[in-house]
C-alpha atoms as a PDB file:
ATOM      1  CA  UNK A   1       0.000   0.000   0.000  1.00  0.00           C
ATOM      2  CA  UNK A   2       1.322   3.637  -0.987  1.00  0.00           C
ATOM      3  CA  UNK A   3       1.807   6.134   1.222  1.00  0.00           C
ATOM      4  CA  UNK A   4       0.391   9.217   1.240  1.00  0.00           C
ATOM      5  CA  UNK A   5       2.608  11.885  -0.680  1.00  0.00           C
ATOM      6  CA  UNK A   6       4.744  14.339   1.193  1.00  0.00           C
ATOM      7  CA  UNK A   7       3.701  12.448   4.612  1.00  0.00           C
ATOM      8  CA  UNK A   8       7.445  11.270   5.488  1.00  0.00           C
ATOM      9  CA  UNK A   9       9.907  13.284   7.735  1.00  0.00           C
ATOM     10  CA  UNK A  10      12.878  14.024   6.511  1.00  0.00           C
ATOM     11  CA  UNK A  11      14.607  12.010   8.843  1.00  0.00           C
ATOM     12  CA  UNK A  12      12.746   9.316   7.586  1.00  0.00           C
ATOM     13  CA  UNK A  13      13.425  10.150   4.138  1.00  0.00           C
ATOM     14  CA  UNK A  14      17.383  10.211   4.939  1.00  0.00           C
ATOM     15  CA  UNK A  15      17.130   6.879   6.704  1.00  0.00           C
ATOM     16  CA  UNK A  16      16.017   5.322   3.853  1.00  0.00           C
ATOM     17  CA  UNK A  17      18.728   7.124   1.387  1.00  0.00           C
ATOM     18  CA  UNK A  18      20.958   5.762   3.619  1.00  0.00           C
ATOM     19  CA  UNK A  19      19.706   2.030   3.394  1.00  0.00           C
ATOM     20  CA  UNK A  20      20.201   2.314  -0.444  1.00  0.00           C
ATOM     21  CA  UNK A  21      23.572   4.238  -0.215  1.00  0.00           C
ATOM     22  CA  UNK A  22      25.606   3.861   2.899  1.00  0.00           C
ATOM     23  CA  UNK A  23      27.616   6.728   4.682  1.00  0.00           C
ATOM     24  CA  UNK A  24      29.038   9.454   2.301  1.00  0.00           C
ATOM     25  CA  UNK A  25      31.335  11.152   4.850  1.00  0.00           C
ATOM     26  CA  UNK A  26      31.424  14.259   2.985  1.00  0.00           C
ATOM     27  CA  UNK A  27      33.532  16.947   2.568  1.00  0.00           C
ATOM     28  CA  UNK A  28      36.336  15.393   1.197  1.00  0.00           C
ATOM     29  CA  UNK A  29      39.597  17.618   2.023  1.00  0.00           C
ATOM     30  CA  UNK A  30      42.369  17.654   4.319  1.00  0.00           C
ATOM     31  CA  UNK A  31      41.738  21.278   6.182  1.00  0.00           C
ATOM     32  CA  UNK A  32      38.903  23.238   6.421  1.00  0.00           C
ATOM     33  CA  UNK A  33      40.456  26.019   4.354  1.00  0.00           C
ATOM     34  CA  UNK A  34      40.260  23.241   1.447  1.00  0.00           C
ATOM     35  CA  UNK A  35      36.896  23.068   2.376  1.00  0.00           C
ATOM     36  CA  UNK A  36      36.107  26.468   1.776  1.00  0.00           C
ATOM     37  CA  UNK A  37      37.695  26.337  -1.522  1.00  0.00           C
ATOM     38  CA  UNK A  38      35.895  23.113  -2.417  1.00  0.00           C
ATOM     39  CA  UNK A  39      32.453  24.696  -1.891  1.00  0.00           C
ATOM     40  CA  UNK A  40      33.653  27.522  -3.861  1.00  0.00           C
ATOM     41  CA  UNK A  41      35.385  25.597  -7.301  1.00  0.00           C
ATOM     42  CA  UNK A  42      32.005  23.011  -7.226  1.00  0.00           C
ATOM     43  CA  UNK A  43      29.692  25.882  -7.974  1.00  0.00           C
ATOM     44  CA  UNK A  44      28.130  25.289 -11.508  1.00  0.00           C
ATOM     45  CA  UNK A  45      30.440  21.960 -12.255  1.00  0.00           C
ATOM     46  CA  UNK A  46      31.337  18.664 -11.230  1.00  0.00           C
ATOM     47  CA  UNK A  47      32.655  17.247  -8.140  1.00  0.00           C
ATOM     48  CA  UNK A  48      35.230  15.577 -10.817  1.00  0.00           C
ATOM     49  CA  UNK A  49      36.207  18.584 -12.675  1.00  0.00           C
ATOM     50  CA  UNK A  50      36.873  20.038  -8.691  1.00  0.00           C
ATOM     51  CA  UNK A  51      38.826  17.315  -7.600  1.00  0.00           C
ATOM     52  CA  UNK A  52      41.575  17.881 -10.462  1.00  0.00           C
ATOM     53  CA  UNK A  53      41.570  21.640  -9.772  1.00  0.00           C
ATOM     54  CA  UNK A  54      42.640  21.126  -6.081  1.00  0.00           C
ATOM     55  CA  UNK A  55      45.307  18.649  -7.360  1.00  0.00           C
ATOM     56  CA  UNK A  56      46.493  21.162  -9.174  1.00  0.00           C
ATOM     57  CA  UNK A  57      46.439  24.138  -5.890  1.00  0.00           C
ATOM     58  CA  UNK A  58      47.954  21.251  -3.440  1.00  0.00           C
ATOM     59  CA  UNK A  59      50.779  20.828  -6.233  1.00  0.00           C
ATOM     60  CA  UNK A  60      51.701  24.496  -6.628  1.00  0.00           C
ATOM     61  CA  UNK A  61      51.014  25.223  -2.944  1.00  0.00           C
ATOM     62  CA  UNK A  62      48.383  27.190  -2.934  1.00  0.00           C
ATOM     63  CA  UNK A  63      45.685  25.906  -0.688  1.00  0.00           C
ATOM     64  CA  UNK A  64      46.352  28.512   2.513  1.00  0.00           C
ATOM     65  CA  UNK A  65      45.009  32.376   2.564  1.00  0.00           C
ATOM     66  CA  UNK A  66      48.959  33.531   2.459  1.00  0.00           C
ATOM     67  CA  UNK A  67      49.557  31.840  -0.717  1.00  0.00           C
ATOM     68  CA  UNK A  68      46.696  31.989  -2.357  1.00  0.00           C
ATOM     69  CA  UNK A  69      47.311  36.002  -1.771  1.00  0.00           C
ATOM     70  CA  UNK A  70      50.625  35.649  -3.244  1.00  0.00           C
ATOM     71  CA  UNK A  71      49.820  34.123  -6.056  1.00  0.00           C
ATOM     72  CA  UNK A  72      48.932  36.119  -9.365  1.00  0.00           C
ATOM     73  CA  UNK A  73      45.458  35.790 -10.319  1.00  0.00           C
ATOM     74  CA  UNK A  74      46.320  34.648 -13.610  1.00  0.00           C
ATOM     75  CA  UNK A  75      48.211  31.972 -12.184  1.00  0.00           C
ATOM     76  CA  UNK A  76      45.660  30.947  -9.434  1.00  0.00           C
ATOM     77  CA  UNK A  77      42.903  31.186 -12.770  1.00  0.00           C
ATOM     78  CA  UNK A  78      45.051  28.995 -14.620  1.00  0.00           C
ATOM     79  CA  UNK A  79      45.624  26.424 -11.627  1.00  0.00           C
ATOM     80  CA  UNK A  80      42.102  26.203 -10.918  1.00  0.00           C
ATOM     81  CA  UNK A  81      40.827  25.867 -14.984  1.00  0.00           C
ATOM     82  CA  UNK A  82      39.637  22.228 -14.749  1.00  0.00           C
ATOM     83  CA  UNK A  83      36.905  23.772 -12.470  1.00  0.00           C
ATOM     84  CA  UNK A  84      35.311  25.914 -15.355  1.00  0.00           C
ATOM     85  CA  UNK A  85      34.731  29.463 -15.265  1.00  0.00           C
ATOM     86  CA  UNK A  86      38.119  29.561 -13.606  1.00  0.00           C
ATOM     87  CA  UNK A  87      38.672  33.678 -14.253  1.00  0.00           C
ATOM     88  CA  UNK A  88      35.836  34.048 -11.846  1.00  0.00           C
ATOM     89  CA  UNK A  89      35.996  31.667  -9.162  1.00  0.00           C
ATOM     90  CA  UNK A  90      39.630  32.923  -9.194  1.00  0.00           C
ATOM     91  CA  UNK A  91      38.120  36.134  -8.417  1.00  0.00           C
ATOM     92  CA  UNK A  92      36.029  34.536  -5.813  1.00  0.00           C
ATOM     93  CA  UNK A  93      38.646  32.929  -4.110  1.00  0.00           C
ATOM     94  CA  UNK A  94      40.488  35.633  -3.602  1.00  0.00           C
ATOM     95  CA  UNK A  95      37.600  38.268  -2.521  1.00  0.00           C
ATOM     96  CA  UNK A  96      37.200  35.494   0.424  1.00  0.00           C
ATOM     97  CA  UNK A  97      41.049  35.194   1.239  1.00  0.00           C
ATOM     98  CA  UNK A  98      41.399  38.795   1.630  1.00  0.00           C
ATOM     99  CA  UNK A  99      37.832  38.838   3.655  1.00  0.00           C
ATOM    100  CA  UNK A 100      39.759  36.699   6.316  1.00  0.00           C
ATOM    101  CA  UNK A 101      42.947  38.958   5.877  1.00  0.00           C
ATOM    102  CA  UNK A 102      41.241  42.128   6.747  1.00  0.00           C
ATOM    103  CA  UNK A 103      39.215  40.425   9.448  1.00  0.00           C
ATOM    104  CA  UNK A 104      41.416  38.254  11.011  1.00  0.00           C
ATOM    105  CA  UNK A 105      44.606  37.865   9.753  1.00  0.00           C
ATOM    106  CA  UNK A 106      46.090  35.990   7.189  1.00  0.00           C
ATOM    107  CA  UNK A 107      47.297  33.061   9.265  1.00  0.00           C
ATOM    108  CA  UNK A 108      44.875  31.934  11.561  1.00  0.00           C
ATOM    109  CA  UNK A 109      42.206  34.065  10.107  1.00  0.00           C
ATOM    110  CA  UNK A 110      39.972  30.786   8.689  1.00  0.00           C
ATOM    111  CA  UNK A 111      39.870  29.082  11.860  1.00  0.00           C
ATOM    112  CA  UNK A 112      38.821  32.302  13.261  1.00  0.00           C
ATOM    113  CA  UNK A 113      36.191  33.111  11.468  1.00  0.00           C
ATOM    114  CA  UNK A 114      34.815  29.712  11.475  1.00  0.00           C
ATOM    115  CA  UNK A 115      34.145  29.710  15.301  1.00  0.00           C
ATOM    116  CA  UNK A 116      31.840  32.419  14.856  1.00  0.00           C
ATOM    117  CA  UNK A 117      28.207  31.333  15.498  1.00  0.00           C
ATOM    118  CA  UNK A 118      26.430  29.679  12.680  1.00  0.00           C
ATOM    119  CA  UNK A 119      24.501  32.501  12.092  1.00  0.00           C
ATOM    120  CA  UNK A 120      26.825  35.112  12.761  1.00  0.00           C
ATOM    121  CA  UNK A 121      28.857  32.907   9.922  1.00  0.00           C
ATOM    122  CA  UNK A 122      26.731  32.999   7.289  1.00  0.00           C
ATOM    123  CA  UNK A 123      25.751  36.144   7.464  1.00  0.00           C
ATOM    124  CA  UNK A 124      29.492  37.082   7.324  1.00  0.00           C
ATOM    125  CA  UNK A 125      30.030  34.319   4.006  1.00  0.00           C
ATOM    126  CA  UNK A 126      27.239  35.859   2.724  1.00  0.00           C
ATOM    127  CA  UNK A 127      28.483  39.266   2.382  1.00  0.00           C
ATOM    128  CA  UNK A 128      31.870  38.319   0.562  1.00  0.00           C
ATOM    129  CA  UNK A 129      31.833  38.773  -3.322  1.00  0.00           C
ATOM    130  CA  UNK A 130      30.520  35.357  -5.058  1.00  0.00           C
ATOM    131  CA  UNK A 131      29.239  33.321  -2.080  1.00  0.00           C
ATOM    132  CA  UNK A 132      25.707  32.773  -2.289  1.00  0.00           C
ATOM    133  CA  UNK A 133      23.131  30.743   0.256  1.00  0.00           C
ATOM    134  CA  UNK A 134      24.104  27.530  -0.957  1.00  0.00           C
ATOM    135  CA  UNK A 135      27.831  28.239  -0.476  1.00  0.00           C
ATOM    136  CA  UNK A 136      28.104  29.997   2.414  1.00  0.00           C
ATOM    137  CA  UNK A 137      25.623  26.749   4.218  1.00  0.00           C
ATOM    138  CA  UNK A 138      28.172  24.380   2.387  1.00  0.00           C
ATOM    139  CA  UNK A 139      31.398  26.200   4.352  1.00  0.00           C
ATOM    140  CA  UNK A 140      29.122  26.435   7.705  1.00  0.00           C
ATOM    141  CA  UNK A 141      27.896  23.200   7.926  1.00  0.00           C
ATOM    142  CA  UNK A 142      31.414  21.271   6.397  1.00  0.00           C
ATOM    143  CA  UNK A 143      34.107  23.649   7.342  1.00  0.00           C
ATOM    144  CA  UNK A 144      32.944  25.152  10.412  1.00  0.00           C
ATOM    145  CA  UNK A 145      30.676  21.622  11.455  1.00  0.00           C
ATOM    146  CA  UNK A 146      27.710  23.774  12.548  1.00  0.00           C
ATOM    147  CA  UNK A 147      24.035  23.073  11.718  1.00  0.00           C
ATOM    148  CA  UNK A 148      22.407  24.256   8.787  1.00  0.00           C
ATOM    149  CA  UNK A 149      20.767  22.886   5.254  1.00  0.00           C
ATOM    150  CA  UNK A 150      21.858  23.177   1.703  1.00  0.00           C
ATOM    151  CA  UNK A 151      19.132  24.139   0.118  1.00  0.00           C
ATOM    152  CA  UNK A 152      20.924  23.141  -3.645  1.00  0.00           C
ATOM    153  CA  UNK A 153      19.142  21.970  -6.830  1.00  0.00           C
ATOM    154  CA  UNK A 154      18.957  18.350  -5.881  1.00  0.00           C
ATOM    155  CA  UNK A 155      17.776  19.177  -2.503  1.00  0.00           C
ATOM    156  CA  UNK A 156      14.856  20.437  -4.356  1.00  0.00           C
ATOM    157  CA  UNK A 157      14.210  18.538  -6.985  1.00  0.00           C
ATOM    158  CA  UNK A 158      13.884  15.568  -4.457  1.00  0.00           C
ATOM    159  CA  UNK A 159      11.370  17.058  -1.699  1.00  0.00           C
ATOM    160  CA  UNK A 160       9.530  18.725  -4.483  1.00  0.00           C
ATOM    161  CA  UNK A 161       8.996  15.203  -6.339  1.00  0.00           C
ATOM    162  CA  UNK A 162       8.093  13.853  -3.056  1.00  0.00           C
ATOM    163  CA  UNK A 163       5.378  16.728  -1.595  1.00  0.00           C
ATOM    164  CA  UNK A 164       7.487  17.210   1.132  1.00  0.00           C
ATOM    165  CA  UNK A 165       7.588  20.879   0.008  1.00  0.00           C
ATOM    166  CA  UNK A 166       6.065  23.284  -2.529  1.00  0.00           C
ATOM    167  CA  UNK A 167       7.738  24.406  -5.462  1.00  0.00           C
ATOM    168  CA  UNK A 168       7.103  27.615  -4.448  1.00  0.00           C
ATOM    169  CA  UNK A 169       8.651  27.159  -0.683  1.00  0.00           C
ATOM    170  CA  UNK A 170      11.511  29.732  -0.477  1.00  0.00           C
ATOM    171  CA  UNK A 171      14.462  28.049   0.321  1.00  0.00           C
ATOM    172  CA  UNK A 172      15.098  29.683   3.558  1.00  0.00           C
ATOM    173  CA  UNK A 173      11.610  28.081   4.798  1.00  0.00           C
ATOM    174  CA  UNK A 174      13.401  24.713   3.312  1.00  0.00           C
ATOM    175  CA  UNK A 175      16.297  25.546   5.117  1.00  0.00           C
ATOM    176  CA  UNK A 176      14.656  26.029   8.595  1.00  0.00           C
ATOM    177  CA  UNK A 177      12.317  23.255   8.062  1.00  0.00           C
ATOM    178  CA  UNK A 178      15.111  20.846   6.960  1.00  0.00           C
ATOM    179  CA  UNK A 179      17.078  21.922  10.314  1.00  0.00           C
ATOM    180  CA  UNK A 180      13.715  21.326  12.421  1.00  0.00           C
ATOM    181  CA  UNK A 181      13.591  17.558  11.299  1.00  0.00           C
ATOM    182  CA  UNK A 182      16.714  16.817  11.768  1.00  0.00           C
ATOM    183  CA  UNK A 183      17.235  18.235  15.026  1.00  0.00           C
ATOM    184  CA  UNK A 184      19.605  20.804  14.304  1.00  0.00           C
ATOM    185  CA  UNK A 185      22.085  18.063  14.418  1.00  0.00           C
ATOM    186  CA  UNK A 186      25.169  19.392  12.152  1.00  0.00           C
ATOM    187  CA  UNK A 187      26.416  15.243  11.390  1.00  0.00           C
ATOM    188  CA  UNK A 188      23.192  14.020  10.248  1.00  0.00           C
ATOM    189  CA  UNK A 189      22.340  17.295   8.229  1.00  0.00           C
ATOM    190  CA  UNK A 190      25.656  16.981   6.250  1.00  0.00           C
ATOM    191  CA  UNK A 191      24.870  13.490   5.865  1.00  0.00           C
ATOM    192  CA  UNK A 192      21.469  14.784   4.229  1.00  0.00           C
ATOM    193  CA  UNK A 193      23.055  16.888   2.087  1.00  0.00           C
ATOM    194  CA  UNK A 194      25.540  13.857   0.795  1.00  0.00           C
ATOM    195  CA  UNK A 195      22.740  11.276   0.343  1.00  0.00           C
ATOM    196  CA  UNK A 196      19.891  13.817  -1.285  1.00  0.00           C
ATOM    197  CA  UNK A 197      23.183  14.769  -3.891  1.00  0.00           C
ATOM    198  CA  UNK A 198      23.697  11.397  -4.435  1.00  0.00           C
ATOM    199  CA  UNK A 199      19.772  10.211  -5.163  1.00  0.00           C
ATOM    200  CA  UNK A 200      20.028  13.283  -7.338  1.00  0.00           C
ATOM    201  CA  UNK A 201      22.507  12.045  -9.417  1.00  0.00           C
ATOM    202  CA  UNK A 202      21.702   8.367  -9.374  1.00  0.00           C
ATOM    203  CA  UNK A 203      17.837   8.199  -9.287  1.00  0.00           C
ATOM    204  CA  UNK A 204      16.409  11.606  -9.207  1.00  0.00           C
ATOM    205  CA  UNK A 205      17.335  12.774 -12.641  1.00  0.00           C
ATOM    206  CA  UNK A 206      16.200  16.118 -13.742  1.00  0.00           C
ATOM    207  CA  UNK A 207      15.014  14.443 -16.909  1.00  0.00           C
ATOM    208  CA  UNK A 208      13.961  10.774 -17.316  1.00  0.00           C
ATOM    209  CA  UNK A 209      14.444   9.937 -13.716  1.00  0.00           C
ATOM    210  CA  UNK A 210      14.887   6.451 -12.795  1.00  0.00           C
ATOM    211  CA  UNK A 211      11.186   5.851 -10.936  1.00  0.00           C
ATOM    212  CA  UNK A 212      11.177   2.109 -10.614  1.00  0.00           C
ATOM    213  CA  UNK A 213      14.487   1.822  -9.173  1.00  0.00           C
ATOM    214  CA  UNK A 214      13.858   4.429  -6.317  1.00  0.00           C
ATOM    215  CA  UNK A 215      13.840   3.812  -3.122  1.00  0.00           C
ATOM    216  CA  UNK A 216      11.475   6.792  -2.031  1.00  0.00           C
ATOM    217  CA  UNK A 217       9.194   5.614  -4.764  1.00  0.00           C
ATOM    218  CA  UNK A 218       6.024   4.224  -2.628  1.00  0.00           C
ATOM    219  CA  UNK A 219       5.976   7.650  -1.234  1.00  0.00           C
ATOM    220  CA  UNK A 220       6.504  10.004  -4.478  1.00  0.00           C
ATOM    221  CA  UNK A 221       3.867  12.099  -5.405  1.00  0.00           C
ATOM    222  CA  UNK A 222       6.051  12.267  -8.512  1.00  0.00           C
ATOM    223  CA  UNK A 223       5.596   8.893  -9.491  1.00  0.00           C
ATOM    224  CA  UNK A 224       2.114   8.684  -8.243  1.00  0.00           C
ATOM    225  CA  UNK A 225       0.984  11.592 -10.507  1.00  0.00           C
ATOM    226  CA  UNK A 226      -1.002  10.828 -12.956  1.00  0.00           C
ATOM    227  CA  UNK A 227       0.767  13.820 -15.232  1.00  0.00           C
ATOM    228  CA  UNK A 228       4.050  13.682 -14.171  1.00  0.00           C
ATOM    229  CA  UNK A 229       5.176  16.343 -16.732  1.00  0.00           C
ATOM    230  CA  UNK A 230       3.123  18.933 -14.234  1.00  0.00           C
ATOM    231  CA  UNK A 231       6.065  17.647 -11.197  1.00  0.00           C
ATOM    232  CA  UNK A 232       9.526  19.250 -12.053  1.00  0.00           C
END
């Protein structure tokens, strides 16, 4: 017997994303400053095409504020092509590293800013050149471990698909619901992000999704539509 559309917690949701997937123990870096510039690179482009970029900063030496400051932005655009639309995020990058320069210092300045209150965080990400709300939630719930949601196109797409929101609902009332369900608590809401990018990719596809392979499917008012061309 179906379940009624939209009906499921998120929690519940998660739980059984991570039946079908297992842990994704994201963010994959070695310091939270490689965080920061992970969340940065991945906007508009692959994971993959990410991944090479920050090969290519760890190589050269250029994954702290000081260096990255140091180093030409032509060279730091070059390093980080692989990324795509490298002349900006190169911008980017640096608007944040000397954001942390003027407010804290070039050498302890990240770790610094990121024991700021989540809150107080964002709304500090939020005012640096090129971070945007799904960014600057990326940096405070990875980098800085504090709670929040990524409220991202997947993230959407998903809860949309299910009736567990409107397409309508602004993402900040997303956001705030999201951090309701899942008690606020930072692990499990990264792990929601991770698993909801994952059925996004896998199952959830933005065209021709896989339905009969899903593992949300007895709840998806998607799939229980009868004009699924009317669910985006």
């Amino acid at each position: 017997m179906h379940k009624q559309p939209g009906k499921d917690t998120l929690r519940g949701i998660i739980d059984r994303l991570a039946e079908a997937y297992g842990a994704q123990d994201w963010w994959p870096a070695e310091d939270r400053f490689e965080i920061i510039v992970g969340a940065i690179l991945t906007q508009r482009v692959s994971w993959t095409n990410v991944e090479q970029a920050m090969l290519r900063l760890r190589e050269a030496g250029c994954l702290s504020v000081l260096t990255m400051l140091a180093t030409p932005r032509d060279v730091l655009s070059e390093l980080i092509r692989p990324a795509l639309f490298h002349n900006v995020k190169a911008d980017r990058l640096l608007a944040f590293c000397r954001f942390v320069e003027r407010r804290h210092g070039p050498l302890l300045g990240v770790d610094a800013l990121l024991e700021l209150p989540a809150a107080d965080l964002r709304e500090a990400l939020l005012g640096v050149a090129g971070i945007g709300p799904e960014t600057a939630d990326a940096i405070v719930l990875y980098a800085a471990g504090k709670a929040t949601f990524v409220v991202d196109a997947y993230a959407r797409r998903i809860l949309t698909r299910l009736g567990w929101i409107e397409q309508a609902t602004p993402d900040e009332v997303v956001r705030d619901r999201a951090m309701a369900d899942l008690s606020r608590n930072a692990p499990l809401l990264g792990e929601a992000h991770a698993l909801l990018v994952e059925h996004g990719k896998r199952r959830c596809l933005k065209r021709n999704p896989r339905c009969p392979e899903c593992v949300l499917a007895p709840s998806c008012a998607f799939l229980l539509s009868s004009n699924r061309a009317e669910v985006r």
